[in-house]
Protein backbone atom coordinates (compact mmCIF):
# COMPACT_ATOMS: atom_id res chain seq x y z
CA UNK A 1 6.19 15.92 42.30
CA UNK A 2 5.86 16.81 39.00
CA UNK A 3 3.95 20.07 38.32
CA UNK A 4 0.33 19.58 37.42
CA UNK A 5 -1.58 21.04 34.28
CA UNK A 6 -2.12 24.52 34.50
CA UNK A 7 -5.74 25.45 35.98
CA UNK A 8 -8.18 26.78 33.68
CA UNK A 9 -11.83 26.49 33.20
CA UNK A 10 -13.42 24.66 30.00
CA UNK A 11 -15.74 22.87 27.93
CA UNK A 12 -14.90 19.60 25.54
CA UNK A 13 -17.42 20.99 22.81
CA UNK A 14 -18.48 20.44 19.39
CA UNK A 15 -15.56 20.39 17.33
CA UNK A 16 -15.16 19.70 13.38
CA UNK A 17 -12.02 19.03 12.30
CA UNK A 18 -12.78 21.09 8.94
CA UNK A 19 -13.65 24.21 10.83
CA UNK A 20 -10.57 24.12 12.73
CA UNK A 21 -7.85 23.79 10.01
CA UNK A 22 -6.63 27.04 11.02
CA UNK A 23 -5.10 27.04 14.41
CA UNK A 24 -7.07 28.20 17.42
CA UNK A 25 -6.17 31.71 18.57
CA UNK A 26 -3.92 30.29 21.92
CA UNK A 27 -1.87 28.01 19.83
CA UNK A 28 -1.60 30.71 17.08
CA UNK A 29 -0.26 33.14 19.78
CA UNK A 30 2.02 30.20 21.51
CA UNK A 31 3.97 28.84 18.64
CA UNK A 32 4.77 32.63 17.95
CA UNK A 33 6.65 32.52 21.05
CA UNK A 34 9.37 29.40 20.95
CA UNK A 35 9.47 27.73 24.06
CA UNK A 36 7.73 24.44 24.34
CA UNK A 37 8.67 20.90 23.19
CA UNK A 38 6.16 18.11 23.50
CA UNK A 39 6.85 14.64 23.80
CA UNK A 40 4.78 12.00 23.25
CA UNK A 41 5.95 8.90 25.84
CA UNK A 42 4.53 5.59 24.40
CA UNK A 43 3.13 2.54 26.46
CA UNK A 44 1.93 -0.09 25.18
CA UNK A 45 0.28 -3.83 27.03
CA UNK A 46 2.19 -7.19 27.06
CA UNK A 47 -0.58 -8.94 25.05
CA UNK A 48 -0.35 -10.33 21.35
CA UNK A 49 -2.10 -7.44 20.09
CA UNK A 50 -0.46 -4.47 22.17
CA UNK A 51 1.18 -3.28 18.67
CA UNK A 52 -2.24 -1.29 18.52
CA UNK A 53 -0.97 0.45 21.53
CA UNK A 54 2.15 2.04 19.22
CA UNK A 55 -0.06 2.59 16.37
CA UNK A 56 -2.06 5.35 18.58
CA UNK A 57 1.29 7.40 19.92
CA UNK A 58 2.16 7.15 16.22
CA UNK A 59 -1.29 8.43 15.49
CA UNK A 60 -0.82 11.29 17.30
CA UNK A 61 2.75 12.23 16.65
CA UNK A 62 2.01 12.43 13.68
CA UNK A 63 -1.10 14.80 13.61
CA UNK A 64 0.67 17.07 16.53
CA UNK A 65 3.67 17.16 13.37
CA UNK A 66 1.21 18.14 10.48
CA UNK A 67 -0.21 21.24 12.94
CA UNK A 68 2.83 22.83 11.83
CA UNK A 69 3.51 23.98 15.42
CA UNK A 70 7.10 25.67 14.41
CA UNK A 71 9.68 25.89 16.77
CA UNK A 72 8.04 23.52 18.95
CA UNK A 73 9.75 20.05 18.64
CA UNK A 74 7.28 16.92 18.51
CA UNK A 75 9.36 13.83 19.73
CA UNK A 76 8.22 9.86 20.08
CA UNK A 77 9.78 8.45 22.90
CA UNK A 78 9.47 4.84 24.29
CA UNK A 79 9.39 4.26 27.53
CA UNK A 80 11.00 1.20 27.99
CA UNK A 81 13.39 -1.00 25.88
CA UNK A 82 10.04 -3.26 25.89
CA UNK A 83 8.47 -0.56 23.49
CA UNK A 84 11.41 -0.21 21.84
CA UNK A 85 11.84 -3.12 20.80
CA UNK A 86 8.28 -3.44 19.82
CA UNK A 87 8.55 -0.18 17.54
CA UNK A 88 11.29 -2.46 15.70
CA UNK A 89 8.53 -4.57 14.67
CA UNK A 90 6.51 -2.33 12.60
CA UNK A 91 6.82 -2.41 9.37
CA UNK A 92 6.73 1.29 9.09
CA UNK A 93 8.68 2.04 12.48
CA UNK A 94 8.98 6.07 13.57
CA UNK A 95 11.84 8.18 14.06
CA UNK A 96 12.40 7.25 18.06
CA UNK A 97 13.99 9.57 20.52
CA UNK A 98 15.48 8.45 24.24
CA UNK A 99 13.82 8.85 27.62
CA UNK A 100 17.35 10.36 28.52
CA UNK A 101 16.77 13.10 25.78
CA UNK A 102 13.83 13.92 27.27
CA UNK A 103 15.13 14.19 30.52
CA UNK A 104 17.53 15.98 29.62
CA UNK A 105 15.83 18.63 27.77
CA UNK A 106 13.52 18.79 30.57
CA UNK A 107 15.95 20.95 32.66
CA UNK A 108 16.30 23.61 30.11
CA UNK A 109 12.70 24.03 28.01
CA UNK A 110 8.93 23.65 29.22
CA UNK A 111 7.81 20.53 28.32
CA UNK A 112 4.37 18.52 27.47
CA UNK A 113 5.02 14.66 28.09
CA UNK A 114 1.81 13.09 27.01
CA UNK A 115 2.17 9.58 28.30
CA UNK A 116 -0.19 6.88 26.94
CA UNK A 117 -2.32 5.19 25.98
CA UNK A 118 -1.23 2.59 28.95
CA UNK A 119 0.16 4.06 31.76
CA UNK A 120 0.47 1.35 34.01
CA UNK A 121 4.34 2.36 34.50
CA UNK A 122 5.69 5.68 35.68
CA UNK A 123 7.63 7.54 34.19
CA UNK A 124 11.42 8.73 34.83
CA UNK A 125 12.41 12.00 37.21
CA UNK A 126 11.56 14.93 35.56
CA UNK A 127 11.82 18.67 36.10
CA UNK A 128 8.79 20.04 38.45
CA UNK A 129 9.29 23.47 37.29
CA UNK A 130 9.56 23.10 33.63
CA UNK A 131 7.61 20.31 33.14
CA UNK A 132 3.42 19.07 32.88
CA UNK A 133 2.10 15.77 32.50
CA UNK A 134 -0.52 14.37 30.62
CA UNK A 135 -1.11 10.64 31.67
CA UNK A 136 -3.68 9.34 28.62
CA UNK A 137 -4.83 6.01 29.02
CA UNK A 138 -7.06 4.96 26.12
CA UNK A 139 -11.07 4.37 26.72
CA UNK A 140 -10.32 2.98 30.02
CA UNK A 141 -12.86 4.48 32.73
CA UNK A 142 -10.84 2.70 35.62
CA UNK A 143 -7.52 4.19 35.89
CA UNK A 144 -4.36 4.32 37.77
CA UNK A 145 -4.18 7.24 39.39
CA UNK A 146 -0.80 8.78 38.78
CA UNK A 147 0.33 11.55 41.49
CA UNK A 148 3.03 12.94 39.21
CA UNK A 149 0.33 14.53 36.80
CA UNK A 150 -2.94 14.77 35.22
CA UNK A 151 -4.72 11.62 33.93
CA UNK A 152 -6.71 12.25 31.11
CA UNK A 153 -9.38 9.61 29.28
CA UNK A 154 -9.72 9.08 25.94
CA UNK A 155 -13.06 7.62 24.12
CA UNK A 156 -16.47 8.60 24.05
CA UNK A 157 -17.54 8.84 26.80
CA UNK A 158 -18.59 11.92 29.56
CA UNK A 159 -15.60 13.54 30.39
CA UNK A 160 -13.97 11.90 27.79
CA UNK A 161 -11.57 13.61 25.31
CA UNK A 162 -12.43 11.57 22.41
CA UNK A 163 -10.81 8.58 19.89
CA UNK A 164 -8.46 9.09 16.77
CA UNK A 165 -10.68 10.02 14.27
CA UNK A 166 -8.30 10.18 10.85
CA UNK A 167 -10.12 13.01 8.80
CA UNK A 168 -8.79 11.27 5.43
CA UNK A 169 -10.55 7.92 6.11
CA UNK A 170 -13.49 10.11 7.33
CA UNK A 171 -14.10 11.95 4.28
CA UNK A 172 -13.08 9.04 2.37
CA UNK A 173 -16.13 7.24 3.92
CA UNK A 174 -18.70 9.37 3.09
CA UNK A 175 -17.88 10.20 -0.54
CA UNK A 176 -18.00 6.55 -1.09
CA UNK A 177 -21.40 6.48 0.71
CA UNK A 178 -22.31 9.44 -1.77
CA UNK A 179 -21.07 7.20 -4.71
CA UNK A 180 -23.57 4.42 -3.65
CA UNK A 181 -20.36 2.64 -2.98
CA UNK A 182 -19.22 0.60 0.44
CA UNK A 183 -16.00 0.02 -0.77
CA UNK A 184 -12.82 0.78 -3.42
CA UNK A 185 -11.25 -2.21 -4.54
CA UNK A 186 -8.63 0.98 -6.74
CA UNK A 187 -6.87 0.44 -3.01
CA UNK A 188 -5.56 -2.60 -4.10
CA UNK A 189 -3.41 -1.27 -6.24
CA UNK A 190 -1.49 0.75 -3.78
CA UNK A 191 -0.60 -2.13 -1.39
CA UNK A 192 3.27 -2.24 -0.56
CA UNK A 193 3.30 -6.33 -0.30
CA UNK A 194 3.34 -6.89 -3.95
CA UNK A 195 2.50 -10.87 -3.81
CA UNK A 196 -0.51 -10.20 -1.40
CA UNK A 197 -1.60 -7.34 -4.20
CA UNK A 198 -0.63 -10.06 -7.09
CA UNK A 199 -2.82 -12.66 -5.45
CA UNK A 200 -5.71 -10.43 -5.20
CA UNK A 201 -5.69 -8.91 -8.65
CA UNK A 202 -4.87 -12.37 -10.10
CA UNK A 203 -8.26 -13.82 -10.08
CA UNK A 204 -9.83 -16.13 -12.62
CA UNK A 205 -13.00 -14.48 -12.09
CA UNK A 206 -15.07 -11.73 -9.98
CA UNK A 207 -14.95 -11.94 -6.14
CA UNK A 208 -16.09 -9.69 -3.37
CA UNK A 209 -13.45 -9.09 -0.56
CA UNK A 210 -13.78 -9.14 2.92
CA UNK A 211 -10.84 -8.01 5.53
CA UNK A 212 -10.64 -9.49 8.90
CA UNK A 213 -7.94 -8.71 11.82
CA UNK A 214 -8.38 -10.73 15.12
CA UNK A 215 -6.52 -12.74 17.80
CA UNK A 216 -9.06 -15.88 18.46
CA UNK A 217 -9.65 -18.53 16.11
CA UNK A 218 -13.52 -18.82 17.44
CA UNK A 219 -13.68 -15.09 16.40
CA UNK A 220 -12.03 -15.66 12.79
CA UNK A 221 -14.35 -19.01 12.14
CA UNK A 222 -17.48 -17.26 13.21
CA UNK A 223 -16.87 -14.36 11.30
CA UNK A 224 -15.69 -16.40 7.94
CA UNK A 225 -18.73 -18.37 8.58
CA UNK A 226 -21.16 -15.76 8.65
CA UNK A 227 -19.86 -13.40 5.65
CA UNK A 228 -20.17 -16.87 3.58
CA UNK A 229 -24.19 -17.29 5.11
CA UNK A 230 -25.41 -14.13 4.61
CA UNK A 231 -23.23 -13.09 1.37
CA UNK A 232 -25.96 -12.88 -1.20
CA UNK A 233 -24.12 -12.56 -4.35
CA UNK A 234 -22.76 -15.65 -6.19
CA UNK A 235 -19.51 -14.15 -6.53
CA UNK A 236 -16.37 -15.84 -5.02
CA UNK A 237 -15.51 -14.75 -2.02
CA UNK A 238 -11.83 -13.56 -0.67
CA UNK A 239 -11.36 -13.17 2.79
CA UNK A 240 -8.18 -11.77 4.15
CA UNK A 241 -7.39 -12.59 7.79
CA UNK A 242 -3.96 -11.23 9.70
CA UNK A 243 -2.43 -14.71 11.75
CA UNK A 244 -4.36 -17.29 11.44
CA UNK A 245 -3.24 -20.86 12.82
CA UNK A 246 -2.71 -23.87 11.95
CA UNK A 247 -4.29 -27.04 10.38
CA UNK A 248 -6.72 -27.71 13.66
CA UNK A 249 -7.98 -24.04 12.88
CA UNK A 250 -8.73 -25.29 9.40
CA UNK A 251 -10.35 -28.40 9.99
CA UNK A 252 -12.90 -26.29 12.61
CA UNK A 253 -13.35 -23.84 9.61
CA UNK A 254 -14.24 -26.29 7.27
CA UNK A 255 -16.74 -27.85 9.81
CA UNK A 256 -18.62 -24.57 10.93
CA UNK A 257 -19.45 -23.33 7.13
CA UNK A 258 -20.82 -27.11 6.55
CA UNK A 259 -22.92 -27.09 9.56
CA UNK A 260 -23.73 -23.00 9.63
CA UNK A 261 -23.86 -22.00 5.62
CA UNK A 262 -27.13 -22.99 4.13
CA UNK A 263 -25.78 -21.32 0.83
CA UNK A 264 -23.04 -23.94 -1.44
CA UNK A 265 -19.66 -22.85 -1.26
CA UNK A 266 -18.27 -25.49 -3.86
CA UNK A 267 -14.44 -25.46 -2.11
CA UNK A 268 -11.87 -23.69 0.28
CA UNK A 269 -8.68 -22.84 -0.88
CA UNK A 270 -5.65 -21.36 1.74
CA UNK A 271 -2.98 -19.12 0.56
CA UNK A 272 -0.37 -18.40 3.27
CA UNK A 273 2.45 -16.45 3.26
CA UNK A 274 5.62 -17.84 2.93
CA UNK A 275 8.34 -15.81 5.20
CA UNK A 276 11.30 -17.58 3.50
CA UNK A 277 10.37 -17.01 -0.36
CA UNK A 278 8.34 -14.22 0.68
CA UNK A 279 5.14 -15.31 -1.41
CA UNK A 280 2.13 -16.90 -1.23
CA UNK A 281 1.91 -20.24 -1.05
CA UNK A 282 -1.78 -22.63 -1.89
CA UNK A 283 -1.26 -24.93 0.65
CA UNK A 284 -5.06 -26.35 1.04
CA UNK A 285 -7.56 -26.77 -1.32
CA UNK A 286 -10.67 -28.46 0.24
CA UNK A 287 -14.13 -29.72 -2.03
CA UNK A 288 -16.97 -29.11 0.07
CA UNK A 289 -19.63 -29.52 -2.59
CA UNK A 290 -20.29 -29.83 -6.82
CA UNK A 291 -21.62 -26.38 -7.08
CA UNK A 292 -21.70 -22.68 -6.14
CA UNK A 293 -19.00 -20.66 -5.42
CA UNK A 294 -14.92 -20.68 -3.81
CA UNK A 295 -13.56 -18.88 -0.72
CA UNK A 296 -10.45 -17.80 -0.86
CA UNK A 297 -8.79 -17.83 2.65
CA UNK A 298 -5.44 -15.31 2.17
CA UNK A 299 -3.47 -15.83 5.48
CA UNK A 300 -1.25 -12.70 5.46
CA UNK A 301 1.76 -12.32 7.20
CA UNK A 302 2.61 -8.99 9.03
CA UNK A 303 1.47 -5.54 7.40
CA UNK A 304 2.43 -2.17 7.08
CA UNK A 305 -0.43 0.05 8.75
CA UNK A 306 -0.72 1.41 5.19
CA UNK A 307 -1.43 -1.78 3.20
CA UNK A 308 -3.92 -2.53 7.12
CA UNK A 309 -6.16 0.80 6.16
CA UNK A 310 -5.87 -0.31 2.14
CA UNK A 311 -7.59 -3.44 2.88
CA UNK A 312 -9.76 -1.83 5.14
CA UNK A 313 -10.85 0.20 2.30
CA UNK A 314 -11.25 -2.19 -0.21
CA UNK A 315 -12.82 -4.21 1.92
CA UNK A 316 -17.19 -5.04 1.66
CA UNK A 317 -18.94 -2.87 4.50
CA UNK A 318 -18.71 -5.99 7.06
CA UNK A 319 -14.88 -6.12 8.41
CA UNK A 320 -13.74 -7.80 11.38
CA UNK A 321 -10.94 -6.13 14.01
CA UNK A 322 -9.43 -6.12 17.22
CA UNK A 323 -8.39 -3.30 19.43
CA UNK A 324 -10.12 0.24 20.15
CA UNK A 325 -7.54 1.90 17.36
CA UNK A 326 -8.38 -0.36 14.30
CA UNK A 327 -12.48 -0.08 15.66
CA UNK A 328 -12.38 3.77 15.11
CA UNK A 329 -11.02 3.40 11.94
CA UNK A 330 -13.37 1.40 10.31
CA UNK A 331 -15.90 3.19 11.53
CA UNK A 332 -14.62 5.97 10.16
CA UNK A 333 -14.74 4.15 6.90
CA UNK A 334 -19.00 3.78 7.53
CA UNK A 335 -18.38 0.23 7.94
CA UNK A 336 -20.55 -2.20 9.39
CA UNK A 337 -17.70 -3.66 12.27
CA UNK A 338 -17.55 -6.81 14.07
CA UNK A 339 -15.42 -5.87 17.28
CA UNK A 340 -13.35 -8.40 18.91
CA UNK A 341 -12.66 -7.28 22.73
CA UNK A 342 -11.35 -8.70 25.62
CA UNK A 343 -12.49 -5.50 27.61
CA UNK A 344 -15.71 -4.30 26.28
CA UNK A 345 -16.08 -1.15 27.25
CA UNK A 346 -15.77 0.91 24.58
CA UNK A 347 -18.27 -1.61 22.69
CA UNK A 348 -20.66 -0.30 25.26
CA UNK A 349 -19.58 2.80 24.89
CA UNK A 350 -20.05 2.82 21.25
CA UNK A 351 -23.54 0.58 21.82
CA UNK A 352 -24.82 3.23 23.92
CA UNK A 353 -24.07 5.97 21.45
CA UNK A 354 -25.90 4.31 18.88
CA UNK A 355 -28.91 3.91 21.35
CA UNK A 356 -29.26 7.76 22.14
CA UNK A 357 -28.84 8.20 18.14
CA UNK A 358 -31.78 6.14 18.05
CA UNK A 359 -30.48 3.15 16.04
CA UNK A 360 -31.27 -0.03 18.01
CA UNK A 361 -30.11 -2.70 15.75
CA UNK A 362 -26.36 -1.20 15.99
CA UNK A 363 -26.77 -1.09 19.38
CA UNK A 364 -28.01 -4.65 19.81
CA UNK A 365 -25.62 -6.11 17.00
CA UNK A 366 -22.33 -4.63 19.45
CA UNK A 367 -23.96 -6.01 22.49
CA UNK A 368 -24.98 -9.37 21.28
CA UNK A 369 -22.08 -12.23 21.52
CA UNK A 370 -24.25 -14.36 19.02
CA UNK A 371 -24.60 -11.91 16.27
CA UNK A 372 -26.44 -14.76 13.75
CA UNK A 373 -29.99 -13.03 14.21
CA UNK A 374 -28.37 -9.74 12.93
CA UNK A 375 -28.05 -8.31 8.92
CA UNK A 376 -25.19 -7.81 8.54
CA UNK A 377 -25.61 -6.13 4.59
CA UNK A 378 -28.88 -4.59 6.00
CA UNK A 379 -29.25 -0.54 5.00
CA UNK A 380 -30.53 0.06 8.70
CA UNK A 381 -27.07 -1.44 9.78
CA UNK A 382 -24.84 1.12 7.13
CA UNK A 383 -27.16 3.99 8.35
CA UNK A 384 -26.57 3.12 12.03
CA UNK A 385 -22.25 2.88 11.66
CA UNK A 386 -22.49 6.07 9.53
CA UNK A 387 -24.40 7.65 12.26
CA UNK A 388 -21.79 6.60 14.59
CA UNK A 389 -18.90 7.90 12.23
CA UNK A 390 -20.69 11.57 12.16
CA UNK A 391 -21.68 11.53 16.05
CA UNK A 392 -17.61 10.47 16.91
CA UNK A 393 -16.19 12.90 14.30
CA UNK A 394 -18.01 15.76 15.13
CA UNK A 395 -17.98 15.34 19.22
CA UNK A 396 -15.30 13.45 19.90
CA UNK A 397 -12.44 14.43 18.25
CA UNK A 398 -9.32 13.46 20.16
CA UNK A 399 -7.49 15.38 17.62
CA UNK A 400 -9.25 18.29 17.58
CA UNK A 401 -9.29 18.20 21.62
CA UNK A 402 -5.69 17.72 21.34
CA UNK A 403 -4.96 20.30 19.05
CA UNK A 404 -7.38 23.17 21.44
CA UNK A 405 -6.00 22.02 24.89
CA UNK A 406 -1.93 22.06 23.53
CA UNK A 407 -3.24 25.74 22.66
CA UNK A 408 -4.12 26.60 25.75
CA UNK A 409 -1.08 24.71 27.24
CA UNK A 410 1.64 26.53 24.81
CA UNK A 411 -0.43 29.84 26.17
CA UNK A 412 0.09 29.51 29.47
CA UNK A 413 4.12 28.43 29.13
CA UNK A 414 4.64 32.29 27.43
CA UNK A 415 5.16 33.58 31.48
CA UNK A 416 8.11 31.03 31.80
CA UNK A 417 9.94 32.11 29.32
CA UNK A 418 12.21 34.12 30.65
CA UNK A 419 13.34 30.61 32.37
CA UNK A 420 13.92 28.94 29.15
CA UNK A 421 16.25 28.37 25.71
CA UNK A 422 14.74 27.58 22.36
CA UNK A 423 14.86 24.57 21.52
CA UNK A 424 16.03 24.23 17.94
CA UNK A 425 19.01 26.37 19.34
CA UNK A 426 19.85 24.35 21.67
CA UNK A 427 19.74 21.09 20.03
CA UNK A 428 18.98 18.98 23.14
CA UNK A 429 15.77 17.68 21.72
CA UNK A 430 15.79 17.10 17.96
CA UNK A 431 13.64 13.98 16.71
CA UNK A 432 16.22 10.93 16.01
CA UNK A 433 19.00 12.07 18.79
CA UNK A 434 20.12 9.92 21.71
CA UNK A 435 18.13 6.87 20.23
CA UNK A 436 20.28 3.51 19.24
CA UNK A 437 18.61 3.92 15.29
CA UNK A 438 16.79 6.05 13.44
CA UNK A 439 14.10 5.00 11.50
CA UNK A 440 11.96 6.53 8.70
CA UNK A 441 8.13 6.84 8.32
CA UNK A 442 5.82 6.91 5.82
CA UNK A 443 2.53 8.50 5.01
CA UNK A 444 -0.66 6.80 4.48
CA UNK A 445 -2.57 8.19 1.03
């Protein structure tokens, strides 16, 4: 059995992410003392949209990297060839290290394997002695519970240690809400797919944009529908959406505004990507009626998670996404979300957090499935989401949590040190070795 987290008595409190830019007095004293790696061991769920599931152990590789933690090595290891594979898919993939790596340096160094955010598998022998185990499975409150080592929650929750709360998209939020501004169409300009950014800038005349990310047509068409019903300005409107299908999807589309939209949308016109020539192609143009306005339907193809958060923040305050890691960003953003979920718990997680802040129309608008009798542009709706941001960021930080708890970890591995080599001395564990390719990774600004 693997050994268990060291027992100690705490608190999850109050934590700002601003007031803790310096390190916490454990980790200052433990990275001071050399003998720790931590490895983050990535999971992810068979289901179209388990990419999300990469994008969090990315998440927090990354922020345990920019604590500056010295000689201890940060390493991103999949667990499978499943994830693997999957990591191959991004279009910003990580540097990836081997499970055998780990194992390996296991025997010679104390080491943190945070495993998550699924953790329906278990993980390979390790060494008892030198080793502690941090199962994280994300916002689930029914768990697996794994004998060889702690099982932590994520989300926001009692007892819970919080959600990825990206202190750039944070701030970024609320000096646009200072501004009087939902949105910063400037973030156009820095997307990486230049014929998506050509197609957006190229426009005969002014047009609001909306950003959408889901895996159910019914969930694409209602949303299209009701940004085009309850979008008061008689500018065009563009609407990105990430893999949308087909002609039947269209025809539904088409159907729904003519039946739902009581304002005139004068035509629909489809741009899809083109994987082949790599550009956008107008494939449908559809006259609906001799006046008002045209929505532009941009069907992308895959995106970098940089050009995903510049959408998001050129995107109007209404956005549509999928997933619990995409959800906390937006939010982050102050933006009014429409969550698609196939387990809705951390929509009532997030519904009941609105309730105790006292805003019942967010809580209502996550609850309801019809979401028609709710305004969506309404100020009492931005109010409510910013609420939420500054409630999250401020309580439940998962990477302040992280950052506190890896302190107090790092402190308590000081007594085994005698047992142990460094680890950049050794060169057992060093980001990139024993992996089939190494890949590079990119910053989002």
């Amino acid at each position: 059995m693997l050994s268990r987290l060291p027992c100690f008595s705490y608190q999850i409190k109050s934590a700002n992410y601003d007031e803790l830019k310096g390190e916490p007095d454990a980790l200052i004293s433990a990275v001071s003392h050399p003998v720790a790696a931590i490895c983050i061991v990535a999971e992810r769920y068979n289901i179209r949209d388990g990419l999300g599931d990469l994008y969090f152990a990315v998440h927090l590789w990354k922020t345990l990297q920019q604590y500056e933690l010295k000689n201890i090595q940060v390493t991103l290891h999949p667990l499978r060839d499943f994830e693997e594979e999957s990591f191959r898919e991004l279009k910003e993939p990580p540097v990836l290290t081997s499970m055998a790596a780990l194992q390996q340096t296991a025997q010679h160094i104390p080491v943190l394997v945070i495993h998550g955010p699924v953790t329906n598998h278990s993980l390979p022998p390790l060494n008892d002695q030198l080793t502690t185990v941090w199962h994280m499975h994300e916002y689930n409150r029914e768990y697996k519970n794994h004998q060889d080592g702690k099982m932590l929650l994520t989300g926001i929750g009692d007892n819970h240690w919080g959600i990825n709360c990206n202190p750039w998209l944070y701030r970024l939020g609320k000096d646009l809400e200072k501004q009087g501004k939902n949105s910063d169409l400037t973030y156009i300009e820095k997307l990486q797919n230049a014929p998506l950014k050509k197609l957006l800038l190229d426009k005969k005349s002014d047009s609001t944009l909306y950003f959408g990310y889901s895996q159910f047509d019914k969930t694409k068409i209602d949303f299209i529908a009701r940004v085009v019903g309850a979008h008061c300005s008689l500018n065009d409107i563009d609407i990105c959406l990430i893999k949308s299908q087909g002609d039947d999807f269209l025809n539904r589309l088409t159907k729904s505004i003519e039946e739902r939209v009581t304002l005139d949308v004068s035509q629909i016109e489809v741009h899809d990507y083109n994987n082949v020539t790599e550009q956008f192609d107008l494939t449908l143009t559809r006259k609906i009626s001799d006046s008002g306005r045209t929505l532009r339907l941009i069907r992308t193809g895959a995106l970098s998670e940089s050009d995903f958060i510049h959408l998001m923040i050129a995107s109007s305050r209404f956005i549509l996404v999928t997933g619990n890691q995409s959800a906390a960003q937006a939010i982050m953003l102050r933006k009014t979300v429409y969550i698609e979920l196939i387990v809705d718990k951390f929509i009532i997680a997030l519904a009941e957090l609105a309730s105790r802040l006292g805003h019942p129309i967010v809580d209502g608008f996550l609850r309801a499935e019809d979401k028609s009798p709710y305004p969506f542009f309404n100020e009492m709706m931005a109010t409510g989401f910013g609420a939420l941001a500054d409630e999250i960021y401020n309580h439940f930080n998962l990477e302040v949590n992280i950052k506190r708890h890896i302190g107090i970890w790092a402190s308590s591995q000081k007594q085994k040190s005698g047992q142990s080599n460094n680890a950049e001395k050794s060169g057992i564990l060093k980001p990139g070795n024993h992996t089939t390719r190494r890949f590079s990774c990119c910053n989002v600004s």
